[in-house]
Protein backbone atom coordinates (compact mmCIF):
# COMPACT_ATOMS: atom_id res chain seq x y z
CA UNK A 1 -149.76 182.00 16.61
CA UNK A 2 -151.04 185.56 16.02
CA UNK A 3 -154.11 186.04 13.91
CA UNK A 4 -151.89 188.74 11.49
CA UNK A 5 -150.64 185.22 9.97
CA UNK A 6 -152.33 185.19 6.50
CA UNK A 7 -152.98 181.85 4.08
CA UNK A 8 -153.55 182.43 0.76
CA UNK A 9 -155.69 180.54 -1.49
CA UNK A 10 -155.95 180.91 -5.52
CA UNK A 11 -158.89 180.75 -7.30
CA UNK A 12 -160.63 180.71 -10.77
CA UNK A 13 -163.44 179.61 -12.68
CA UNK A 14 -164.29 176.02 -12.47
CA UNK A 15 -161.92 175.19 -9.31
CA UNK A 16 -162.96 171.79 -7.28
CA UNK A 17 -165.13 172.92 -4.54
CA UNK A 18 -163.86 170.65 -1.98
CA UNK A 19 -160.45 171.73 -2.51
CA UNK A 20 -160.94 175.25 -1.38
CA UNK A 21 -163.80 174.69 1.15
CA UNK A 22 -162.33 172.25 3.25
CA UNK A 23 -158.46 174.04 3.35
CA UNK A 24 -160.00 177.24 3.92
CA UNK A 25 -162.22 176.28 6.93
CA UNK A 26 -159.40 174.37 8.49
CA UNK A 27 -157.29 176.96 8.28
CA UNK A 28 -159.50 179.34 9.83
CA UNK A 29 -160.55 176.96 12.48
CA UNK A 30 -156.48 176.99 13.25
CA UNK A 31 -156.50 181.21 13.46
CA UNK A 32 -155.42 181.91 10.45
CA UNK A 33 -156.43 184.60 8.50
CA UNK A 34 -157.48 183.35 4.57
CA UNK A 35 -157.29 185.67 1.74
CA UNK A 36 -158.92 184.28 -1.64
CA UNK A 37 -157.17 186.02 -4.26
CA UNK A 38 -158.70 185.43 -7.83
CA UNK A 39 -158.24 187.94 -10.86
CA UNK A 40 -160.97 190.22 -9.68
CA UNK A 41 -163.17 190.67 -6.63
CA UNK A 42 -166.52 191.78 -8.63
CA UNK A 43 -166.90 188.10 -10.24
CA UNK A 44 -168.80 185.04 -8.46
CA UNK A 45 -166.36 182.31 -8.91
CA UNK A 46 -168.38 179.20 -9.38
CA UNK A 47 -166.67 175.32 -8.65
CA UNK A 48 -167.29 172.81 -10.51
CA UNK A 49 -169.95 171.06 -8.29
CA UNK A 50 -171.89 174.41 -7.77
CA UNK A 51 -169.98 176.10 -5.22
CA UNK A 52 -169.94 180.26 -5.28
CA UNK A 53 -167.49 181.54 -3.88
CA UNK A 54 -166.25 185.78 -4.11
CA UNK A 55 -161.88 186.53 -4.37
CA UNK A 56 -161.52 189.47 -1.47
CA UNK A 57 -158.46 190.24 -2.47
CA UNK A 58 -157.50 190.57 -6.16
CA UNK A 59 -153.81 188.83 -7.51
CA UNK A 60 -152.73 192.81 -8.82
CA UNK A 61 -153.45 193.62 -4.43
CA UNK A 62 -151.00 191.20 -3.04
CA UNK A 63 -147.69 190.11 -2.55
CA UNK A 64 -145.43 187.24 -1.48
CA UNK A 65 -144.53 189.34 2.03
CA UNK A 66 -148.38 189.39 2.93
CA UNK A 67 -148.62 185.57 3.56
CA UNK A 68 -146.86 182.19 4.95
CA UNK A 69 -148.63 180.14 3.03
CA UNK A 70 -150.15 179.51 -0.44
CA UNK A 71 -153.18 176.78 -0.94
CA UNK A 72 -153.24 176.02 -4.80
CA UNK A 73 -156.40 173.90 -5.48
CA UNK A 74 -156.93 171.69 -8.56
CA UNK A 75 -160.45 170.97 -10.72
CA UNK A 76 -160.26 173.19 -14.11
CA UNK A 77 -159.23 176.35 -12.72
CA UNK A 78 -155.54 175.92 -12.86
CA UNK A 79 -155.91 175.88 -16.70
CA UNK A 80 -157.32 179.31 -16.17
CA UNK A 81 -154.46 180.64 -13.63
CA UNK A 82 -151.89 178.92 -15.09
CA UNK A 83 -152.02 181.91 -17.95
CA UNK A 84 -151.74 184.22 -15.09
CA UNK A 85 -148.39 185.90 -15.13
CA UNK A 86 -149.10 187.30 -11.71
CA UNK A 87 -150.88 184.24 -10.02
CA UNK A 88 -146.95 182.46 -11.21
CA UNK A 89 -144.99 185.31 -9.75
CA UNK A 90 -147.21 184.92 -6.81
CA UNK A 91 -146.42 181.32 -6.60
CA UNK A 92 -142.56 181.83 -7.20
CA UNK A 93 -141.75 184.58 -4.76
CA UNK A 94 -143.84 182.56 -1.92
CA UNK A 95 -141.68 179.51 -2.74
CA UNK A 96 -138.08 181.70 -2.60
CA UNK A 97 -139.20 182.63 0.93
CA UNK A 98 -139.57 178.55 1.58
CA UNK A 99 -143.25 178.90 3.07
CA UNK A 100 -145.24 175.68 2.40
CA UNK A 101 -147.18 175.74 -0.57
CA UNK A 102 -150.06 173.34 -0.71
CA UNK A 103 -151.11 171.93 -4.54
CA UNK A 104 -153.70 169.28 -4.59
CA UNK A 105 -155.21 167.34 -7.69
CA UNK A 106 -154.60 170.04 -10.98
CA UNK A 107 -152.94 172.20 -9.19
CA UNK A 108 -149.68 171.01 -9.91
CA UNK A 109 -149.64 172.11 -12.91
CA UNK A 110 -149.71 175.72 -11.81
CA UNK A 111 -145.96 174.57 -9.65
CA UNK A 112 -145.28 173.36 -13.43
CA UNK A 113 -145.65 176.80 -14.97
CA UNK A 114 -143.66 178.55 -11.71
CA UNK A 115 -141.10 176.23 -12.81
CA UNK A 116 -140.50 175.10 -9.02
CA UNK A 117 -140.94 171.09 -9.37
CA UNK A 118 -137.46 170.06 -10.89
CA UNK A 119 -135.95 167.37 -8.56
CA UNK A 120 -138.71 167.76 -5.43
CA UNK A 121 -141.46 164.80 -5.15
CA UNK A 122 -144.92 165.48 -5.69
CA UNK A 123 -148.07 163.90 -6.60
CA UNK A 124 -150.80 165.46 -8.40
CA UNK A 125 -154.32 164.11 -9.95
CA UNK A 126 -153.01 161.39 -12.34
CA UNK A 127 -153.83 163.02 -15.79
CA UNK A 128 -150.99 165.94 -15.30
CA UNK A 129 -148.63 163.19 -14.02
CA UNK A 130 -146.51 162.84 -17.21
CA UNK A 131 -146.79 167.07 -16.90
CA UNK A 132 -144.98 167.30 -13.70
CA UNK A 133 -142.29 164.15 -15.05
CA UNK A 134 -141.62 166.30 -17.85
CA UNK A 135 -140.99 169.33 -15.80
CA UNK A 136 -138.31 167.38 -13.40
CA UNK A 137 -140.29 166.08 -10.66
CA UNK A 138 -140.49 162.72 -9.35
CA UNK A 139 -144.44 161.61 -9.57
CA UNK A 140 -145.73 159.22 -6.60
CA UNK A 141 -148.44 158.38 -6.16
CA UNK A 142 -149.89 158.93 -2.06
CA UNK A 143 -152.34 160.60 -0.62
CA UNK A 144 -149.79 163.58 0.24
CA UNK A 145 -146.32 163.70 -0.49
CA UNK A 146 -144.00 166.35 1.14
CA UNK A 147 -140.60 168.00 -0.41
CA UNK A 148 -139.36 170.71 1.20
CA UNK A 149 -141.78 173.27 1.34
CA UNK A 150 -144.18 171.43 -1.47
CA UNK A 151 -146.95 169.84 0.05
CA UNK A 152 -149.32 167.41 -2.63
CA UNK A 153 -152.48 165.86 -2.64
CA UNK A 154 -153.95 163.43 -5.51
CA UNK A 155 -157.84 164.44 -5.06
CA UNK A 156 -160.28 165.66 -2.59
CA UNK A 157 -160.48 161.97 -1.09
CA UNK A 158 -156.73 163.16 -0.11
CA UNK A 159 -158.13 166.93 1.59
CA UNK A 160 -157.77 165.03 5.08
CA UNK A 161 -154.41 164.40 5.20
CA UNK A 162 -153.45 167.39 2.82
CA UNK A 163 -154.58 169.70 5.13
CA UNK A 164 -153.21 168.12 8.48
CA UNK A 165 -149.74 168.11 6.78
CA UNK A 166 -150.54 171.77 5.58
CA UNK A 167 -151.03 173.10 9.16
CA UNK A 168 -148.10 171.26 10.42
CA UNK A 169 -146.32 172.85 7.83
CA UNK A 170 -147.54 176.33 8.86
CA UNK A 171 -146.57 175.84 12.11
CA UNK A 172 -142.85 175.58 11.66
CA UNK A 173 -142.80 178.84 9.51
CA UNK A 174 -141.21 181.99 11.57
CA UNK A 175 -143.06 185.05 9.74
């Protein structure tokens, strides 16, 4: 794998720490080049547990075509992103070019808004459950469930086996 393939991973106020720590660093650890786009680059996005963390790329900078992978990551951020026209569009275009798309814990609810659950299997922290029913999904609940190019974790107890199945994933993907 060359080191021109790019991950990217979305983030707002309040996201779950774990959740973008732990995919980012085994992601780079795998050669992959990790963008964190957020709506600006000036603000300190802080997690929920503490956790500062800086966008270098902003959402109005990037495109579908610069990536083969998206990492969505749950806490209370998605709330936040969710509202994001571009942060959807971002989500949308990556999924018509069938690259995996990781969503773990609230971040479902951000696949919700791209409107790209109906019929596929997910899982998803349990309070958006009836969310993702109501948008056409099938709910289960696993540590990761995979559909297509939708990869889905419950919580960061899950990151383990959401990321494994993330870079297996990214490994089948001819960029």
């Amino acid at each position: 794998m060359s080191n021109s393939q790019k991950v990217a991973i979305l983030i707002d106020q309040l996201f779950q720490d774990s959740e973008v720590t732990e995919p980012k660093e085994a992601l780079e650890k795998a050669g992959f080049v990790v963008d964190i786009i957020g709506p600006n680059t000036t603000e300190e996005y802080i997690g929920k547990k503490g956790a500062k963390i800086k966008a270098n790329k902003t959402i109005d900078s990037v495109s579908a075509n610069d990536y083969v992978g998206l990492v969505i990551p749950g806490g209370w951020a998605p709330d936040k992103m969710r509202m994001n026209e571009k942060m959807i569009k971002l989500i949308s275009d990556i999924n018509s070019k069938k690259y995996p798309i990781a969503c773990i814990c609230h971040g479902g609810s951000m696949l919700v808004e791209a409107n790209i659950v109906k019929g596929k299997k997910v899982t998803s922290y349990a309070s958006i459950k009836t969310d993702l029913i109501n948008a056409g999904a099938q709910w289960l609940d696993k540590e990761v469930v995979i559909d297509g190019n939708l990869i889905t974790s419950r919580t960061p107890t899950d990151l383990p086996a959401f990321c494994s199945e993330f870079l297996k994933a990214l490994s089948l993907v001819k960029a």
